[in-house]
Protein backbone atom coordinates (compact mmCIF):
# COMPACT_ATOMS: atom_id res chain seq x y z
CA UNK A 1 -12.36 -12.55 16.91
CA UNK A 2 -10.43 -13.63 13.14
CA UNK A 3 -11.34 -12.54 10.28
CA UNK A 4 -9.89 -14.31 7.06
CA UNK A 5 -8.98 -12.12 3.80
CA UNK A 6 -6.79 -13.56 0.52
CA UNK A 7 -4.39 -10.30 1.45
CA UNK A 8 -3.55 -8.17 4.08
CA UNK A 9 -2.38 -4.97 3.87
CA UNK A 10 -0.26 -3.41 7.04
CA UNK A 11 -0.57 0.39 6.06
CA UNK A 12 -2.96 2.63 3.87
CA UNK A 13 -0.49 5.10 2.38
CA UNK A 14 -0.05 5.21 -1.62
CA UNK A 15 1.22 1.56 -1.95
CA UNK A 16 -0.90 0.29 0.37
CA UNK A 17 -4.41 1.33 -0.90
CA UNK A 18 -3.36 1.10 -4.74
CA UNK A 19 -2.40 -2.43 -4.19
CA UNK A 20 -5.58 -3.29 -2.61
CA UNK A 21 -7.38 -1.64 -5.69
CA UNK A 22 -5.30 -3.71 -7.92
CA UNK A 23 -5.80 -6.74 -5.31
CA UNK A 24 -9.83 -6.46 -6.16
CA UNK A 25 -9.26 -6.01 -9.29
CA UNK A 26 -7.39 -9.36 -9.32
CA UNK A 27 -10.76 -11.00 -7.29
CA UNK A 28 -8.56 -10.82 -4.05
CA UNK A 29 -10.26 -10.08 -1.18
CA UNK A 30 -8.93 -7.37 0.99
CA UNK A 31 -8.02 -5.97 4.44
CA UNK A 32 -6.11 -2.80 5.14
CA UNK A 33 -4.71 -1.85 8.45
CA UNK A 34 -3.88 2.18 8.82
CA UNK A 35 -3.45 3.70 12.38
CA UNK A 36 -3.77 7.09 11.35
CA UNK A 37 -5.33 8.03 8.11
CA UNK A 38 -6.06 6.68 4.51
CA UNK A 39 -3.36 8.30 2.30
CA UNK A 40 -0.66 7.76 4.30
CA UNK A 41 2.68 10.19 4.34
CA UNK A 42 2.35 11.38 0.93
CA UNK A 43 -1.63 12.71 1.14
CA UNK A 44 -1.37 14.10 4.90
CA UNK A 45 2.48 14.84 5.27
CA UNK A 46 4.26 15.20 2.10
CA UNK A 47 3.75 15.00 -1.39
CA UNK A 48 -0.01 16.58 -1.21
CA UNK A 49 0.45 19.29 1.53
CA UNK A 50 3.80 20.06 0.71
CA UNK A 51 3.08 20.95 -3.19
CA UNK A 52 -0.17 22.91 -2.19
CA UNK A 53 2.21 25.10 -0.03
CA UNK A 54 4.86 25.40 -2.75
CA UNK A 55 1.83 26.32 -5.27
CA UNK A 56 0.38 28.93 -3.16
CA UNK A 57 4.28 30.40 -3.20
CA UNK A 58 4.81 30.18 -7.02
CA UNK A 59 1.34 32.10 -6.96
CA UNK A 60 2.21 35.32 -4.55
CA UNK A 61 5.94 35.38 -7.01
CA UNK A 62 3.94 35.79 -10.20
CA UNK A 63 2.12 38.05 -8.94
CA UNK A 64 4.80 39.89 -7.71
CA UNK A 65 6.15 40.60 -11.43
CA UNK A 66 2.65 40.99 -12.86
CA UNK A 67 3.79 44.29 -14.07
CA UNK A 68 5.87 42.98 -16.52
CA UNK A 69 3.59 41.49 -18.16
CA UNK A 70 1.43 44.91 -18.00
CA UNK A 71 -0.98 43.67 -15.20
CA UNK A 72 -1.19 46.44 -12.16
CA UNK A 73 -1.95 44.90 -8.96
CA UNK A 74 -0.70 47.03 -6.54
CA UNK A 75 1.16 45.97 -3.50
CA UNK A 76 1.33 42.35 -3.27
CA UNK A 77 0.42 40.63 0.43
CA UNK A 78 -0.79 37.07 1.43
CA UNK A 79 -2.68 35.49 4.35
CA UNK A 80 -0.38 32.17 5.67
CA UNK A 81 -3.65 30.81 7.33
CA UNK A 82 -5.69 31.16 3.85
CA UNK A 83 -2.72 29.37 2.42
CA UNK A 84 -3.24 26.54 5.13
CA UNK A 85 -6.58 26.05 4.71
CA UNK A 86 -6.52 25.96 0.92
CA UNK A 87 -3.74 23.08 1.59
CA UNK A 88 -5.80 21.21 4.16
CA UNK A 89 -9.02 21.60 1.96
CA UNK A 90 -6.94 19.79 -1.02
CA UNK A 91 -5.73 17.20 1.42
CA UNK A 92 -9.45 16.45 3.49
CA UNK A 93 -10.90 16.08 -0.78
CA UNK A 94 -8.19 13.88 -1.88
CA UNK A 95 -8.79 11.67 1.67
CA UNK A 96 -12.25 11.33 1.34
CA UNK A 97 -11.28 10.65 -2.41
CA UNK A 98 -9.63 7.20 -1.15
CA UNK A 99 -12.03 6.65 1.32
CA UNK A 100 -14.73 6.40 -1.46
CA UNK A 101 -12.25 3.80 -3.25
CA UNK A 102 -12.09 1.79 -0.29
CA UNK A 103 -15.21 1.82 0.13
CA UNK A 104 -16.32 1.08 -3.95
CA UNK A 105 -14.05 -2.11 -4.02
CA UNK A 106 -15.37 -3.74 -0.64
CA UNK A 107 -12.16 -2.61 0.99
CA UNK A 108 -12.04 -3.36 4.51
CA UNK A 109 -10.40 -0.94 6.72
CA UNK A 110 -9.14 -1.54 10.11
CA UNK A 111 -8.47 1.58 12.04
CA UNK A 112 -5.74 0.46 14.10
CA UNK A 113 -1.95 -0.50 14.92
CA UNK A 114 -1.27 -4.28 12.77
CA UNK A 115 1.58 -6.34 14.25
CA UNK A 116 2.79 -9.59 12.89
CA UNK A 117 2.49 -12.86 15.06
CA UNK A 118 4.29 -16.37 14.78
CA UNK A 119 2.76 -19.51 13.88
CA UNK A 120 -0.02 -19.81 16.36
CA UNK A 121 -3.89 -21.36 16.37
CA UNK A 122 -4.84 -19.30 13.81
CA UNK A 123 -2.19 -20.41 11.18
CA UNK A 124 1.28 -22.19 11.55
CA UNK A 125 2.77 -19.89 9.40
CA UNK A 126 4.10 -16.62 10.91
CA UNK A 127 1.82 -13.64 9.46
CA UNK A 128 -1.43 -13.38 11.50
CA UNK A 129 -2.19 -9.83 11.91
CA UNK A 130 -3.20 -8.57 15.28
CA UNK A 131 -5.08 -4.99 15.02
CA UNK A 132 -4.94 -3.26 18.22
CA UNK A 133 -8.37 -1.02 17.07
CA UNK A 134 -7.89 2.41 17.60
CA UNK A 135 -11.66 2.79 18.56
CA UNK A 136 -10.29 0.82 22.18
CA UNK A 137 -12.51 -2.60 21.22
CA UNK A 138 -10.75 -6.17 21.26
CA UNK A 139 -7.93 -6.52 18.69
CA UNK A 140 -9.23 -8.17 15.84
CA UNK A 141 -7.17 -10.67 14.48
CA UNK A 142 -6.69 -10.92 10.57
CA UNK A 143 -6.01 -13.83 8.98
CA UNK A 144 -4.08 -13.62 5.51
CA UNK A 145 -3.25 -15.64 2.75
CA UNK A 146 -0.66 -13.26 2.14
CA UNK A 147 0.55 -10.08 3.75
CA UNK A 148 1.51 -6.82 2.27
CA UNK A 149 3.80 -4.78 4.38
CA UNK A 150 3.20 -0.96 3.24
CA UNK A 151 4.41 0.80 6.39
CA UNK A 152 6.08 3.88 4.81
CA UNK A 153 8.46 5.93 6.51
CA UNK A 154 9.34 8.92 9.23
CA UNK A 155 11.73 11.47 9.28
CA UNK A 156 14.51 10.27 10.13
CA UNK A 157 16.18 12.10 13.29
CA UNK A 158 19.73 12.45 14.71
CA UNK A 159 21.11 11.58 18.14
CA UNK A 160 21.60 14.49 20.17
CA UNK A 161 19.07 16.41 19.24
CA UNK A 162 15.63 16.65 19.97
CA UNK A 163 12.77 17.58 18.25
CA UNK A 164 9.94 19.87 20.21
CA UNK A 165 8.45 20.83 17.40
CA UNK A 166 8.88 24.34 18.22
CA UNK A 167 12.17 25.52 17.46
CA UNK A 168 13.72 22.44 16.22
CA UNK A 169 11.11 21.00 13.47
CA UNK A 170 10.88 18.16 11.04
CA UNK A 171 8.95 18.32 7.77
CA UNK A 172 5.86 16.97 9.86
CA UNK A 173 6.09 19.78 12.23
CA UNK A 174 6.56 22.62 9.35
CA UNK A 175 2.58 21.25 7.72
CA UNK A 176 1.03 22.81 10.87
CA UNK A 177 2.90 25.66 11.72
CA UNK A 178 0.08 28.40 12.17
CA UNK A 179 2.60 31.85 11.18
CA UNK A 180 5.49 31.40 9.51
CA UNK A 181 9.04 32.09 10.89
CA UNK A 182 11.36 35.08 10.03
CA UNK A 183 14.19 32.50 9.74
CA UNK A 184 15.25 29.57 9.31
CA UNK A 185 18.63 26.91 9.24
CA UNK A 186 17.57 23.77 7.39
CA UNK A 187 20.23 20.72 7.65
CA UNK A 188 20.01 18.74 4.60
CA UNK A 189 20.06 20.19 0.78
CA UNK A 190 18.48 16.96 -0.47
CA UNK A 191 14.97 17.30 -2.36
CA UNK A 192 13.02 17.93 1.15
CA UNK A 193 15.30 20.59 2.55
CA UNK A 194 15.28 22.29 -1.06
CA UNK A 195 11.54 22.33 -1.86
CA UNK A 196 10.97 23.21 1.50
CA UNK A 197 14.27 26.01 1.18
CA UNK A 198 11.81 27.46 -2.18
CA UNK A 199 8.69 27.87 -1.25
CA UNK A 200 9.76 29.33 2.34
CA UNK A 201 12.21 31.89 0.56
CA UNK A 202 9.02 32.74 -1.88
CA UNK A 203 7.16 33.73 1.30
CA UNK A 204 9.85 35.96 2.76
CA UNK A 205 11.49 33.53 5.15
CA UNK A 206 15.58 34.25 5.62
CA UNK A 207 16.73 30.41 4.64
CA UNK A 208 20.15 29.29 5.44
CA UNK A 209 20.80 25.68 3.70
CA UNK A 210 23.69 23.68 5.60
CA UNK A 211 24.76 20.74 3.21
CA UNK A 212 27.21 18.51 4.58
CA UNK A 213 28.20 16.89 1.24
CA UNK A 214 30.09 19.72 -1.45
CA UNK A 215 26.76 20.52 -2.99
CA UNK A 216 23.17 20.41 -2.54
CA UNK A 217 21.14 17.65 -4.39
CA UNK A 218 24.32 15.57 -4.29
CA UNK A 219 21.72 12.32 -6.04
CA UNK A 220 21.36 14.92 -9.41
CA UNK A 221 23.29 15.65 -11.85
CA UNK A 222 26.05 17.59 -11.37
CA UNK A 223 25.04 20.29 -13.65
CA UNK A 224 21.46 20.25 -12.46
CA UNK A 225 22.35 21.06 -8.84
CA UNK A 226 24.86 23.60 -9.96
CA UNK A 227 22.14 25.62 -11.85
CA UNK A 228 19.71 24.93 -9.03
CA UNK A 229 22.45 26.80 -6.59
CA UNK A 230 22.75 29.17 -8.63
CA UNK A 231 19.01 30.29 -9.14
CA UNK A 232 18.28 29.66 -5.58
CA UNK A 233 20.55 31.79 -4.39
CA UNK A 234 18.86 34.70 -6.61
CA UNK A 235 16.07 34.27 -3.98
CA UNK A 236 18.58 35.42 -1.10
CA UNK A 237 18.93 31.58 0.09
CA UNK A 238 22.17 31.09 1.66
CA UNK A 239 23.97 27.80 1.42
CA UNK A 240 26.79 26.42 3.20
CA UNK A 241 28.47 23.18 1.55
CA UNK A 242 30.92 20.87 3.09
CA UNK A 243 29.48 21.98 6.33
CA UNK A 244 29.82 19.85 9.60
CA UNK A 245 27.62 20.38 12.16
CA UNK A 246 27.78 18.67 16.17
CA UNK A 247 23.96 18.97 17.02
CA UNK A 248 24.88 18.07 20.41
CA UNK A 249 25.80 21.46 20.48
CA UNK A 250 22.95 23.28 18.84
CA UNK A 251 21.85 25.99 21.50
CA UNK A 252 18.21 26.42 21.78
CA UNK A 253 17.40 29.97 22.67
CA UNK A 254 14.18 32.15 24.15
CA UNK A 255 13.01 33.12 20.54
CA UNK A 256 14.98 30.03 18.17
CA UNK A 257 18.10 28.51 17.82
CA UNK A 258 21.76 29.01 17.59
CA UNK A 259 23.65 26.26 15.23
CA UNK A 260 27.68 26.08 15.54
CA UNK A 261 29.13 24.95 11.82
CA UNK A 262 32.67 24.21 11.59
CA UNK A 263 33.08 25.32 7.59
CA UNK A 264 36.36 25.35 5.16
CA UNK A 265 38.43 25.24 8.89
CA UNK A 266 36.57 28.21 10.43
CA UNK A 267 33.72 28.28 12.76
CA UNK A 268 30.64 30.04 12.28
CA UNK A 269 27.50 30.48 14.58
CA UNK A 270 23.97 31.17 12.50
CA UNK A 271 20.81 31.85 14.78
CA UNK A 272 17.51 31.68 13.67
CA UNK A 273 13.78 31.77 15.02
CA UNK A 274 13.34 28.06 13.47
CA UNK A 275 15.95 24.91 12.62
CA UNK A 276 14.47 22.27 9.87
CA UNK A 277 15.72 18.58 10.11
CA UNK A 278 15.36 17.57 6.61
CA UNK A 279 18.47 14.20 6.43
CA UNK A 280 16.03 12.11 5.03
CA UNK A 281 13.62 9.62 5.80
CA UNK A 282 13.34 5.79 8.29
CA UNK A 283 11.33 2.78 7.06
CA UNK A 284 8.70 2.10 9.46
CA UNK A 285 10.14 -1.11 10.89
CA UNK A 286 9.68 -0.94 14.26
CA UNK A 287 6.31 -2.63 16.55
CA UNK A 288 5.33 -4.31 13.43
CA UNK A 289 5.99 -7.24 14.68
CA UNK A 290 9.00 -8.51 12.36
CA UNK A 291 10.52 -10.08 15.37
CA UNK A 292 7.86 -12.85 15.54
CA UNK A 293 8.49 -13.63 11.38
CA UNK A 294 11.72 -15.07 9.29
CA UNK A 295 11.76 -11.71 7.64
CA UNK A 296 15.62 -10.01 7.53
CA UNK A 297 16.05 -6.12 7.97
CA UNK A 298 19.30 -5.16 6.51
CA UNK A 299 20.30 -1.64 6.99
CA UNK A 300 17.32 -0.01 8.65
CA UNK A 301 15.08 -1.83 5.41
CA UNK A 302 13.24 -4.95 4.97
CA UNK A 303 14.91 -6.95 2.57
CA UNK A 304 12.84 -8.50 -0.34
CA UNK A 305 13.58 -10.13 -3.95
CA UNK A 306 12.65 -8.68 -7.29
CA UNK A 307 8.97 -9.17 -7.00
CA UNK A 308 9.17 -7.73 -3.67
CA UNK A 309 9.05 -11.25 -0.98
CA UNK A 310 10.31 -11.26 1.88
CA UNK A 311 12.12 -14.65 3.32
CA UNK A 312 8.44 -15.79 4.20
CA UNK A 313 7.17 -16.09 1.00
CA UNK A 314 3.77 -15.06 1.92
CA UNK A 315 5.01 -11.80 2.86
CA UNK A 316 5.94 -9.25 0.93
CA UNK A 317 7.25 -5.35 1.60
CA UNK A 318 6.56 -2.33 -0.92
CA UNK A 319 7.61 1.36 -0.85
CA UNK A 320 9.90 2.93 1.82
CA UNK A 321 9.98 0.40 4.24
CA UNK A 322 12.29 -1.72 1.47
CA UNK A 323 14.67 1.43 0.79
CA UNK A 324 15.38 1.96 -2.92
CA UNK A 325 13.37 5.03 -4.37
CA UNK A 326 11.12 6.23 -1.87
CA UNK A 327 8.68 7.92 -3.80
CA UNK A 328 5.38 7.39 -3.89
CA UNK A 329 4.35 6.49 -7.71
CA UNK A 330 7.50 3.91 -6.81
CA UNK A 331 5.91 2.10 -3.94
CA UNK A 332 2.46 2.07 -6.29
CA UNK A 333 4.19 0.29 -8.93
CA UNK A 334 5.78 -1.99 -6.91
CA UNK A 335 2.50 -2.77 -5.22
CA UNK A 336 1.06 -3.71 -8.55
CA UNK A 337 3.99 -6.18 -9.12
CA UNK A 338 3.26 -7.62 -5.69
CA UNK A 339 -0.02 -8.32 -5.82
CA UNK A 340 0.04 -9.76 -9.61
CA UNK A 341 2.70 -12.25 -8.42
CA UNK A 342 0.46 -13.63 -5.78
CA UNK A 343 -2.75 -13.36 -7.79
CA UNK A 344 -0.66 -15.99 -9.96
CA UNK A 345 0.18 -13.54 -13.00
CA UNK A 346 3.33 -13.47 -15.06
CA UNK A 347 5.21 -10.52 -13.67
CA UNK A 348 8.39 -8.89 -14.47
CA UNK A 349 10.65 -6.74 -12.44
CA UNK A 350 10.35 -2.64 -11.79
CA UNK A 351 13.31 -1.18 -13.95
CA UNK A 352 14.39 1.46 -11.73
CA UNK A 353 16.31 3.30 -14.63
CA UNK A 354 12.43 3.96 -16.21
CA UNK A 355 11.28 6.17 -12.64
CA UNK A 356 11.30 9.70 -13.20
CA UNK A 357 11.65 11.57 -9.72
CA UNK A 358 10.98 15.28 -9.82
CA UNK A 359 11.46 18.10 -7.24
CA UNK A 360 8.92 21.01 -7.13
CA UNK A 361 11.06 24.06 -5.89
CA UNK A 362 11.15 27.13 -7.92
CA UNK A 363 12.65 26.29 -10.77
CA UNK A 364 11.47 22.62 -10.87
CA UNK A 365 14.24 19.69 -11.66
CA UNK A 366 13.09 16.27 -12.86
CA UNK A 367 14.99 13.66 -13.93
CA UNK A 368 14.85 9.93 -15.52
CA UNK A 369 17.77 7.39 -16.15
CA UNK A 370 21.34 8.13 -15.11
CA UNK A 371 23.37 10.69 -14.34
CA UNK A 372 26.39 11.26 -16.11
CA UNK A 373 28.50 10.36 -13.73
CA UNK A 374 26.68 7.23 -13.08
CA UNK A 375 26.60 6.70 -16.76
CA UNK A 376 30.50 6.94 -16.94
CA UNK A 377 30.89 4.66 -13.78
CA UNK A 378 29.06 1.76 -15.21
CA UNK A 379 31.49 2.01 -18.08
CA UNK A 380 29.37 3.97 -21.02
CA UNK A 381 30.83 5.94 -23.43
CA UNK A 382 28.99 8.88 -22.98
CA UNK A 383 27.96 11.97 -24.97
CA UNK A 384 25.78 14.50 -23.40
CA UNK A 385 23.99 17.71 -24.91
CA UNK A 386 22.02 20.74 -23.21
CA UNK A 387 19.54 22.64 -24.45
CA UNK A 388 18.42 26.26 -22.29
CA UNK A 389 15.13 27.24 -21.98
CA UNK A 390 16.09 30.90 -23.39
CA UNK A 391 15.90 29.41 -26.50
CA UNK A 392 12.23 28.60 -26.56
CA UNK A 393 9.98 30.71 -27.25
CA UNK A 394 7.19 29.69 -25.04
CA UNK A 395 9.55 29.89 -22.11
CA UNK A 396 9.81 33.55 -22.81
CA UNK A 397 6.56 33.93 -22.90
CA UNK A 398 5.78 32.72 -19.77
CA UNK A 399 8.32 35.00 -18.47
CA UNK A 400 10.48 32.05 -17.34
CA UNK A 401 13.39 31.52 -19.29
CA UNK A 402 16.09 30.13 -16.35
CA UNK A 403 17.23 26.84 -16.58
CA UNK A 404 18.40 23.71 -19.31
CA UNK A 405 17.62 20.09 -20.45
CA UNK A 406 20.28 17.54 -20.65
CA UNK A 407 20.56 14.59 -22.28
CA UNK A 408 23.14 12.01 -21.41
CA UNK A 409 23.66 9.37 -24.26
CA UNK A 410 26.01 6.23 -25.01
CA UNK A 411 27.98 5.25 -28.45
CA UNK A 412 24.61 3.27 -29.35
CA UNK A 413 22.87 6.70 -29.25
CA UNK A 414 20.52 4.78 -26.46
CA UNK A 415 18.82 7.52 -24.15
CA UNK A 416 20.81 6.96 -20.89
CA UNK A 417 19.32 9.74 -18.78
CA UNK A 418 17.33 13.02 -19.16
CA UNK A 419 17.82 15.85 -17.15
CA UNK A 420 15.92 18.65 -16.71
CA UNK A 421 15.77 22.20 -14.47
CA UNK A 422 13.42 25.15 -15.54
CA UNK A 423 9.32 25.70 -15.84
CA UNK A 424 7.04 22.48 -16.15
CA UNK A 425 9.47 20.22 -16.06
CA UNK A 426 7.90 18.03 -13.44
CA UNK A 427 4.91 17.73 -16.15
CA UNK A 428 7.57 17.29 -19.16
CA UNK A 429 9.76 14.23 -17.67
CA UNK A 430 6.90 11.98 -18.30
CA UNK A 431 8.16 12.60 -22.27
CA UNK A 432 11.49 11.08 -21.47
CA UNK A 433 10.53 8.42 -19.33
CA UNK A 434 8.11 6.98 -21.88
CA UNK A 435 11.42 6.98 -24.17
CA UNK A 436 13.04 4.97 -21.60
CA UNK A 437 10.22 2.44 -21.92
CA UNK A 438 10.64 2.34 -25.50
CA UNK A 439 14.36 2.06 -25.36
CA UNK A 440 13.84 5.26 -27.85
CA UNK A 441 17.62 6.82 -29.29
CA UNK A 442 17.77 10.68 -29.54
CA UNK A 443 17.73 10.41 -32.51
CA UNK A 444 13.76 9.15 -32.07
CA UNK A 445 13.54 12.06 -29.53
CA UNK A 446 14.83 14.60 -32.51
CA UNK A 447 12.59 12.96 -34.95
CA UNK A 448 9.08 13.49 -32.42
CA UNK A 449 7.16 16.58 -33.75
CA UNK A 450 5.94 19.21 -30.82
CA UNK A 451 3.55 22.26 -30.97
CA UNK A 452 4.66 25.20 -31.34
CA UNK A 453 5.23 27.22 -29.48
CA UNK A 454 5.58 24.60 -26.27
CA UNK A 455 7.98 24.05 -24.11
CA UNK A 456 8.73 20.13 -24.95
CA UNK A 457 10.14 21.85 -28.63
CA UNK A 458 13.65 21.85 -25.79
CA UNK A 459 13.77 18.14 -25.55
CA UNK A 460 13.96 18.02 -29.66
CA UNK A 461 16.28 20.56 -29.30
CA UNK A 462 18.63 18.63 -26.67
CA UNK A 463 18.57 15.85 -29.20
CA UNK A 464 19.36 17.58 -32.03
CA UNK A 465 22.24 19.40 -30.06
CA UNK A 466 23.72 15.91 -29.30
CA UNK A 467 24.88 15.89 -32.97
CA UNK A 468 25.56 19.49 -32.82
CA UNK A 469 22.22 19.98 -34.89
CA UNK A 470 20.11 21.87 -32.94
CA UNK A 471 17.89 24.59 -34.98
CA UNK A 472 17.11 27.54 -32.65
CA UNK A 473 20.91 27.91 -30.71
C-alpha cells in the first residue's frame, strides 16, 4: 500500500513535529514517521525529564536553608520515586500535548521504523519511505514530494566498554533508575555530565567528574567554567581534569565499578556503586536507509547546505543528525527554514552566533555569541566586562548571590557574546540574544531600563562596567 504526502517527516522529536506544524501551516500536507514516541529525545530522554529531576533537586536545597530565611521546617527528607513520578507525569502531559497537535493539523503519524529506498515504481527519484509499522501490519510505503530527515541522536558510546545499564549507565539509563546510587564516576564534564553531576550531588549522591580536557565545559567561556568549578565543588563534587582513562580496563565489581585514571603521571583507582557515560551524543544515521540515496555523511553527520538539503535536493536533514548545535530549539528553527524553502518562501540562513544554549545545573550558565577566546581568534579586538550577582539586590534576596555576567565586546562596541553563571540565567539569556538579533551595542544594553529590584538590572550593569561606568560596584 502508498500513500502520497507533499512532505515526509522521518522522526517525531522537536524538529520533526514543529516542522510538520509549520509544514500545515504552509498548506503542506504531512506524514511523520516515529518508532518510539512523539517528542522524541528531548520530551522522553532529555531536555523534559532531565530538568524535572534537576527541579525537584533545586527544591529539597532551598528547603534545606529555609531557616535563613526564618522558615522552620524541620529535618528535610525526599521520596526519589515521588520525584519520578512527578517527572514522568510532566513528560506523559507534554506527550499527549503533541499528540493533540498532530492530531489538530491533520498530522499523520506512522508508528513505525522509516527507511529510505532508491528510485523504484513508486518514484524514480530516491526517497520513498518504507514504514516497517510497529503494530506488525504490511509496511506502508510513503510517497513524498520531499523528505525531512529528523532522526535525532543517541548517546554516543566508547569501544571497550559496555553498557548494561546497571553499573555502567548512559543518560537514558539514569531517567529510570528506581533508587538512586550512593556514588557515582561520570566521564565527561560537558553540559550532560554537569547537569547530571548537580542535581545528583543536590540529592546526596558522592559525584566524581573525570574530564579528559583541562577543564570541565571546555565549549564555555573560560571564566564561566572556572566559576562553575568552583561552586560545584562547594557541593562536595570532585573533579579530575586532564584525566585519561582506558575503559578497556574499567573493572566491574559485585556492588559497582572500579575506574583506573592515569592523572598528572600518577595512577589512581576510584570505585563507585554507578559509572555515567556522558561523551556526548551520535546522529541517528544508521538503518535509515541513506545507502539507497545520493546523500553524503561526513563525520558521523549528514551533510546539508545552508537551508538544510542534502545532495538530493528533495531531501533535507534538521537537528542532530546534521551536527552543529544539537539542541533542540536549534533543530526547531532549522525545521522552519526547511520547510519554508520547499513551500517556495524566501528564506535566509540560521545565524548560529544568535542561539543561546543554557545549562540547568545549580548555578545555571547560559550563553549567546562568542566566547572570548573565539572572539580573539577570529581577529576582534576585544573588550570584555563582568558584572557579579552580589551586587544586585534581588540576588540577595533570593538568597543567591554566587556567580557573574560577562560581556565580550569589539572596538565597534558590537555585542560579541554574553555570558552568564548565577540564578535565572537560563530565563535571562533570552535578553541578550534578542540584542544579537538587533545587532544592539552595550551601549543600547546600558541604555535599556529594568525593574527594580530584578535580576536583569546585572546585564545594565555589565554594560556600563565595559566603560568602567557601572553604578552599584
Amino acid at each position: 500500500m502508498a500513500e502520497e504526502f507533499d512532505l515526509v517527516i522521518l522522526g517525531g522529536g522537536t524538529g520533526g513535529y514543529v516542522a510538520a506544524i509549520r509544514a500545515v501551516q504552509n498548506g503542506l500536507s504531512v506524514a511523520i514517521v516515529e518508532k518510539e514516541k512523539l517528542g522524541g529525545t528531548c520530551l522522553h530522554k532529555g531536555c523534559i525529564p532531565t530538568k524535572a529531576l534537576l527541579r525537584s533537586a533545586e527544591v529539597l536545597q532551598t528547603a534545606k536553608k529555609a531557616e535563613a530565611f526564618g522558615v522552620q521546617t524541620g529535618e528535610v527528607s525526599f521520596d526519589f520515586e515521588q520525584v519520578q513520578k512527578r517527572k514522568d507525569d510532566i513528560v506523559a502531559q507534554l506527550h499527549n500535548g503533541v499528540v493533540h497537535l498532530m492530531e489538530k493539523g491533520k498530522i499523520t503519524v506512522f508508528e513505525g521504523i522509516g527507511r529510505l529506498l532508491g528510485p523504484s515504481i513508486f518514484s524514480p527519484l530516491p526517497g520513498t519511505v518504507s514504514v516497517e509499522r510497529n503494530d506488525g501490519s504490511d509496511n506502508t510505503m510513503l510517497i513524498g514530494q520531499n523528505v525531512l530527515i529528523a532522526t535525532g541522536s543517541s548517546p554516543r558510546t566508547l569501544p571497550g566498554l559496555d553498557v548494561d545499564g546497571m553499573s555502567v549507565l548512559t543518560s537514558d539509563e539514569m531517567l529510570t533508575l528506581q533508587k538512586l546510587p550512593s556514588s557515582i564516576v561520570i566521564i565527561g564534564g560537558g553540559v550532560i555530565g554537569i547537569e547530571w553531576a548537580s542535581m545528583l550531588a543536590d540529592f546526596g549522591v558522592g559525584v566524581t567528574v573525570v574530564e579528559a580536557s583541562e577543564r570541565i565545559l571546555p565549549s564555555e567561556d573560560a571564566a564561566i567554567s572556572k566559576e562553575a568549578a568552583r561552586l560545584l565543588e562547594k557541593k562536595r563534587i570532585q573533579f579530575i581534569v586532564g584525566a585519561d582513562i582506558d575503559v578497556t580496563e574499567i573493572e566491574r565489581l559485585t556492588a559497582g565499578v572500579r575506574v583506573p585514571i592515569r592523572h598528572e603521571d600518577e595512577n589512581k583507582l576510584i570505585e563507585a556503586e554507578k559509572l555515567l557515560l556522558s561523551v556526548g551524543r551520535s546522529a541517528n544515521v544508521q538503518g535509515i536507509g541513506l545507502e539507497n540515496t545520493d546523500i553524503e555523511v561526513i563525520d558521523g553527520v549528514i551533510s546539508v547546505n545552508d537551508v538544510y538539503q542534502t545532495k538530493n535536493a528533495h531531501i533535507y536533514a534538521i537537528g542532530d543528525v546534521i551536527g552543529g548545535l544539537q539542541l533542540a530549539h536549534v533543530a526547531s528553527h532549522e525545521g522552519i527554514i526547511a520547510v519554508d524553502h520547499i513551500a517556495g518562501k524566501k528564506v535566509e540562513p540560521l545565524p548560529y552566533d544568535h542561539v543561546p544554549a543554557c545549562i540547568y545545573s545549580s548555578p545555571e550558565m547560559a550563553r549567546v555569541g562568542l566566547t572570548e577566546e573565539e572572539a580573539r581568534q577570529r581577529g576582534e579586538n576585544v573588550r570584555t566586562a563582568t558584572f557579579p550577582f552580589k551586587a544586585i539586590g534581588k540576588a540577595l534576596v533570593l538568597g543567591e548571590a554566587e556567580g557573574f555576567v560577562k560581556l565580550v565586546i569589539n572596538a565597534e562596541d558590537d555585542v560579541l557574546g554574553v555570558h552568564m553563571i548565577g540564578p535565572h540565567v537560563t530565563d535571562m539569556i533570552s535578553e541578550s540574544a534578542l540584542a544579537k538579533v538587533l545587532d544592539a551595542s552595550h551601549i543600547e544594553l546600558a541604555e535599556t531600563i529594568r525593574p527594580h529590584p530584578s535580576l536583569s538590572e546585572i546585564i545594565g550593569e555589565a554594560a556600563l562596567a565595559v566603560d568602567g561606568k557601572a553604578i552599584h560596584l
